[in-house]
PDB file of N, CA and C in Angstrom:
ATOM      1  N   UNK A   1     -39.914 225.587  23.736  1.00  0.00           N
ATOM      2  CA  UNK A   1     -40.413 224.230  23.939  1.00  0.00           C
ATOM      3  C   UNK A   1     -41.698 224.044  23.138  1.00  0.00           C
ATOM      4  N   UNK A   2     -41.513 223.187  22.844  1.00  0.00           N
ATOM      5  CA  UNK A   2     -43.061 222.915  21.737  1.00  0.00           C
ATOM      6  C   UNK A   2     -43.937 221.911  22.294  1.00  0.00           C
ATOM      7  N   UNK A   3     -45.589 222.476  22.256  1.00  0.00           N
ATOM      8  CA  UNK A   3     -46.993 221.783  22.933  1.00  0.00           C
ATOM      9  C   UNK A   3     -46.394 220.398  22.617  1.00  0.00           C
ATOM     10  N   UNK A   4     -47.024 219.998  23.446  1.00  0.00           N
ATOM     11  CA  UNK A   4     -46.960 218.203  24.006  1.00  0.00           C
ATOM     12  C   UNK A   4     -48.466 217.544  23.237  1.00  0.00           C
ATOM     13  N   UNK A   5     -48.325 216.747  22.405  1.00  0.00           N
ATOM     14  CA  UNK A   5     -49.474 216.048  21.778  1.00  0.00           C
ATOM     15  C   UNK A   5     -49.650 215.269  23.137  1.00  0.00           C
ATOM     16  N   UNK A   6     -48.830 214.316  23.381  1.00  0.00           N
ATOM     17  CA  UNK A   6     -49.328 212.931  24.535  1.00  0.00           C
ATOM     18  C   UNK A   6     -48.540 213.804  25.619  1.00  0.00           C
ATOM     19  N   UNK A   7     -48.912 213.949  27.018  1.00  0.00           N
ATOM     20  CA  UNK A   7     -48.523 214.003  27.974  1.00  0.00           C
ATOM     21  C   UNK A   7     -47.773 213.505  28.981  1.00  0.00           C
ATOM     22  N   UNK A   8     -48.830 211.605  28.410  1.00  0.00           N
ATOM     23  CA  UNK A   8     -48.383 210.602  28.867  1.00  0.00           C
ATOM     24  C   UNK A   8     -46.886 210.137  29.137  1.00  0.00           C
ATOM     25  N   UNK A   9     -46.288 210.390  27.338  1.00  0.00           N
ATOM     26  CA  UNK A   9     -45.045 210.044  26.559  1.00  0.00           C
ATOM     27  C   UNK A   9     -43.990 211.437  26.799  1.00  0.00           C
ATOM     28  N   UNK A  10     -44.848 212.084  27.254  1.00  0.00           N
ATOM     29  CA  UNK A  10     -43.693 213.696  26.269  1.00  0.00           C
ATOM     30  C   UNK A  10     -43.549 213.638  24.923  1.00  0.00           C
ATOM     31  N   UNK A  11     -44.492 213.033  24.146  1.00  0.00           N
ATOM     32  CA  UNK A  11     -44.506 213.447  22.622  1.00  0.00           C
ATOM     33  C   UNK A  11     -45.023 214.471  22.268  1.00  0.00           C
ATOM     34  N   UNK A  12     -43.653 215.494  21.218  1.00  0.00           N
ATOM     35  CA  UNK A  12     -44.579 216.391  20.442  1.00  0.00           C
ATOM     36  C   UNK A  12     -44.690 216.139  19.398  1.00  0.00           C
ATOM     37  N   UNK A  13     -45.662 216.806  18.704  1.00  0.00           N
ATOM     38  CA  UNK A  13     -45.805 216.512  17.238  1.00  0.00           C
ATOM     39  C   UNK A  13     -45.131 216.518  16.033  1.00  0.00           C
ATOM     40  N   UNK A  14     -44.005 217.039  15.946  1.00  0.00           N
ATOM     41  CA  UNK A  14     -42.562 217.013  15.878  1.00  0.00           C
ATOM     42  C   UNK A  14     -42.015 215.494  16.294  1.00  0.00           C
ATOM     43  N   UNK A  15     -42.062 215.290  16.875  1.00  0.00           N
ATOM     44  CA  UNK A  15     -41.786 213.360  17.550  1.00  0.00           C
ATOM     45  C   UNK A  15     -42.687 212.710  16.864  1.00  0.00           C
ATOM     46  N   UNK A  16     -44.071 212.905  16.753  1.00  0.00           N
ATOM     47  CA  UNK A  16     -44.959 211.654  15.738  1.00  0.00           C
ATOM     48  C   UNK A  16     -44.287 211.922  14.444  1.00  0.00           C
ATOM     49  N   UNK A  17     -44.251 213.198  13.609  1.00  0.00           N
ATOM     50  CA  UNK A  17     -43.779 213.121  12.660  1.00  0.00           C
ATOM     51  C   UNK A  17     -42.869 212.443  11.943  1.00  0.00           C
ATOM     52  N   UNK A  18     -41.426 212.743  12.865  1.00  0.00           N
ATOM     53  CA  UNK A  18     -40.194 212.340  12.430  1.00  0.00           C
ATOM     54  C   UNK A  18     -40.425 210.991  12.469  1.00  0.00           C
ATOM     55  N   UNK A  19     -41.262 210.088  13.572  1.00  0.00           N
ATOM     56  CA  UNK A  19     -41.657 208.649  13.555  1.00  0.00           C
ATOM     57  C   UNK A  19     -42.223 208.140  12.015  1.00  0.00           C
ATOM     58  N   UNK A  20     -43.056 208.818  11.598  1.00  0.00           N
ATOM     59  CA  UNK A  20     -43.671 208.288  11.029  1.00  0.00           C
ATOM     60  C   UNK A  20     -43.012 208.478   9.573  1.00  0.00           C
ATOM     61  N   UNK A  21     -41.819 209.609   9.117  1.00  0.00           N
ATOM     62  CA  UNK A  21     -41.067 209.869   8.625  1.00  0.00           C
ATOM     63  C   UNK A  21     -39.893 208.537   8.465  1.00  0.00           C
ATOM     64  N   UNK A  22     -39.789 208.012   9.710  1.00  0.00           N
ATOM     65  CA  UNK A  22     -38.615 206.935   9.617  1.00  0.00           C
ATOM     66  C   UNK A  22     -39.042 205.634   9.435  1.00  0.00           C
ATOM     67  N   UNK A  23     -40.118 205.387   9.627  1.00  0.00           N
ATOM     68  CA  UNK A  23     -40.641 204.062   9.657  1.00  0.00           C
ATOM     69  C   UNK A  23     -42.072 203.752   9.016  1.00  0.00           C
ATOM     70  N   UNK A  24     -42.666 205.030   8.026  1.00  0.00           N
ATOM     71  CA  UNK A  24     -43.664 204.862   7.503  1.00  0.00           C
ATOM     72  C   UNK A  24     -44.661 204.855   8.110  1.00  0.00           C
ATOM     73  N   UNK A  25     -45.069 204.231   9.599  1.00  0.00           N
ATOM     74  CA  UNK A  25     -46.113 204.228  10.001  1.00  0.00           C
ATOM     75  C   UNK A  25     -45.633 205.508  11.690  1.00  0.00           C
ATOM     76  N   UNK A  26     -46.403 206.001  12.636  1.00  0.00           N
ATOM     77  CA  UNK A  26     -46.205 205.976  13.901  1.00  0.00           C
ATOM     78  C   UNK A  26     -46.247 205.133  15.054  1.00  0.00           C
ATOM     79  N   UNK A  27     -44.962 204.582  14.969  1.00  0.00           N
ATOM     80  CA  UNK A  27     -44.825 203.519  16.465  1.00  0.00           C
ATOM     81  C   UNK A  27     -44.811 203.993  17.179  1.00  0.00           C
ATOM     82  N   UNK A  28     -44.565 205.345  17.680  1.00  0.00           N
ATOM     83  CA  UNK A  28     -45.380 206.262  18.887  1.00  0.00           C
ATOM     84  C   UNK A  28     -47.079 206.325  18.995  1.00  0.00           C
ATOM     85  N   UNK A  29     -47.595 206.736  17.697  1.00  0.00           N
ATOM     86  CA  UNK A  29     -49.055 206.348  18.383  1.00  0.00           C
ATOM     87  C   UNK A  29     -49.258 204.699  19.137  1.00  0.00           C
ATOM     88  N   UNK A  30     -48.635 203.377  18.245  1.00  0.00           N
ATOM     89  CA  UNK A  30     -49.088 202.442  18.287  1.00  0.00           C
ATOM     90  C   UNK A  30     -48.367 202.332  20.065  1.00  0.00           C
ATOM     91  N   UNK A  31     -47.430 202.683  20.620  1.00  0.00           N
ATOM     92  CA  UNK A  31     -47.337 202.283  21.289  1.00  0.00           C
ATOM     93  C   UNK A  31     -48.160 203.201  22.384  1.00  0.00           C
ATOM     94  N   UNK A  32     -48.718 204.225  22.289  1.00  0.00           N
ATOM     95  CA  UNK A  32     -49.779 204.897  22.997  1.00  0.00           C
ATOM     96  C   UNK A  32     -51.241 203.903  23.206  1.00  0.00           C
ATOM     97  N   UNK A  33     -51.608 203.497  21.739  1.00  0.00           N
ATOM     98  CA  UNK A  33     -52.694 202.692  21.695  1.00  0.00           C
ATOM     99  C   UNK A  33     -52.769 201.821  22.473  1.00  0.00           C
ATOM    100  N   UNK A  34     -51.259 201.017  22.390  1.00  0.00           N
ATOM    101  CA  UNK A  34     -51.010 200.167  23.219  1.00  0.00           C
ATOM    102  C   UNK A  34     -50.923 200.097  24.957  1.00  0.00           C
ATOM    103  N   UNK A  35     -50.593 200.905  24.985  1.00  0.00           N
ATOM    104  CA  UNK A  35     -50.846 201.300  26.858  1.00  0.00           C
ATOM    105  C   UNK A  35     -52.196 201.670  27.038  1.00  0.00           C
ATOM    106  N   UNK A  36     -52.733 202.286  26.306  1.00  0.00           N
ATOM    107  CA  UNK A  36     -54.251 202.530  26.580  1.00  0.00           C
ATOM    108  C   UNK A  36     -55.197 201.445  26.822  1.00  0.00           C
ATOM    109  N   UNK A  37     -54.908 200.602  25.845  1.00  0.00           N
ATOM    110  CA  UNK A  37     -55.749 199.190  25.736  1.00  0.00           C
ATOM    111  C   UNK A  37     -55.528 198.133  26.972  1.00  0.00           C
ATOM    112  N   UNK A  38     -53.834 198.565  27.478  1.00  0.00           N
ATOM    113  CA  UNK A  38     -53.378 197.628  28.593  1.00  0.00           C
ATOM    114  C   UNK A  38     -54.140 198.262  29.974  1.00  0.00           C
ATOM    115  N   UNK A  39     -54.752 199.600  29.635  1.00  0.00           N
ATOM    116  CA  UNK A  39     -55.304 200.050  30.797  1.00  0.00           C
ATOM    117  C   UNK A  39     -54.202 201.029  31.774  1.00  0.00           C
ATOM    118  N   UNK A  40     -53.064 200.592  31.010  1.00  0.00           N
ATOM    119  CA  UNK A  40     -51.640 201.595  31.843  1.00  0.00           C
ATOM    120  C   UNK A  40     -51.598 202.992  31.630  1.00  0.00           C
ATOM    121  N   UNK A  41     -52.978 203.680  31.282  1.00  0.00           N
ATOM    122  CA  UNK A  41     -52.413 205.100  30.696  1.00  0.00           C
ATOM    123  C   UNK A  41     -51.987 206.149  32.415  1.00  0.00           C
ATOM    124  N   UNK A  42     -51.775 206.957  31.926  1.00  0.00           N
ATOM    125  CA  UNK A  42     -51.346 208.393  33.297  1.00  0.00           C
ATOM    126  C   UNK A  42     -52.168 209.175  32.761  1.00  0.00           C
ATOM    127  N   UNK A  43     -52.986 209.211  31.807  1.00  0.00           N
ATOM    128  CA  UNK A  43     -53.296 210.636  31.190  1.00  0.00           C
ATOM    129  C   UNK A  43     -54.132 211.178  32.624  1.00  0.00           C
ATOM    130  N   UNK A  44     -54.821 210.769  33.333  1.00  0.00           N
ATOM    131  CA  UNK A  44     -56.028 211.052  34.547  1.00  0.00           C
ATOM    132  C   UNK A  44     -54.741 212.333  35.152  1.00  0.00           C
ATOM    133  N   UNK A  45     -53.776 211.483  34.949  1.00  0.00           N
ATOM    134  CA  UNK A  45     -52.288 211.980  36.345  1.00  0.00           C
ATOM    135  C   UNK A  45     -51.570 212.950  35.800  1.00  0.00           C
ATOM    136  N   UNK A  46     -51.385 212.907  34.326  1.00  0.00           N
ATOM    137  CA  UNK A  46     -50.080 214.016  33.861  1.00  0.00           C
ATOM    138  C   UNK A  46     -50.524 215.060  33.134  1.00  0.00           C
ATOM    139  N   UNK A  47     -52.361 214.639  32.494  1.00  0.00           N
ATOM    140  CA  UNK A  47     -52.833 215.767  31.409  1.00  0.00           C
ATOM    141  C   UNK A  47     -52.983 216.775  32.522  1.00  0.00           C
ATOM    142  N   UNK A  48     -52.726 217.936  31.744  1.00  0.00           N
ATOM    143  CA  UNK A  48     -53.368 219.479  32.747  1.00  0.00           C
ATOM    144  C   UNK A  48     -54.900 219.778  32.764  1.00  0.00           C
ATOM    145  N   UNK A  49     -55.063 218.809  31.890  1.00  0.00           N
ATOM    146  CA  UNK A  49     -56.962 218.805  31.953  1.00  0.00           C
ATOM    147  C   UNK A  49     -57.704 217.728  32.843  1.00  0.00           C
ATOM    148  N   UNK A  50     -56.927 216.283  33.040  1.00  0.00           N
ATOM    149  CA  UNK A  50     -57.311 215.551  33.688  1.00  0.00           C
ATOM    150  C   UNK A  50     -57.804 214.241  33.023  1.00  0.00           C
ATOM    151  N   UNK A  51     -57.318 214.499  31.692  1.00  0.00           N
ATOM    152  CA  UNK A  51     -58.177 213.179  30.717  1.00  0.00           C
ATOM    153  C   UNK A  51     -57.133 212.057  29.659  1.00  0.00           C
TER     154      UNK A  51
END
């Protein structure tokens, strides 16, 4: 199993890649950014660090 970049998502870095591979940009980050900004993140809840 390979480290988890977002916790939030279950993205690994392997997953941003291939994103950004298919579509030029990462619509996985943007849609990370995007929950962050909405205030919807889990990271407090799912990171193993707490952040």
């Amino acid at each position: 199993m390979e480290d988890l970049v977002c916790h939030c998502f279950g993205y690994t870095a392997k997953d941003i890649e291939q994103d950004l591979a298919e579509h030029g940009r990462s619509t996985l980050i943007e849609r990370i950014h995007a929950t962050l900004k909405a205030g919807a993140s889990q990271c407090a809840t799912r990171h193993p660090k707490g952040r």
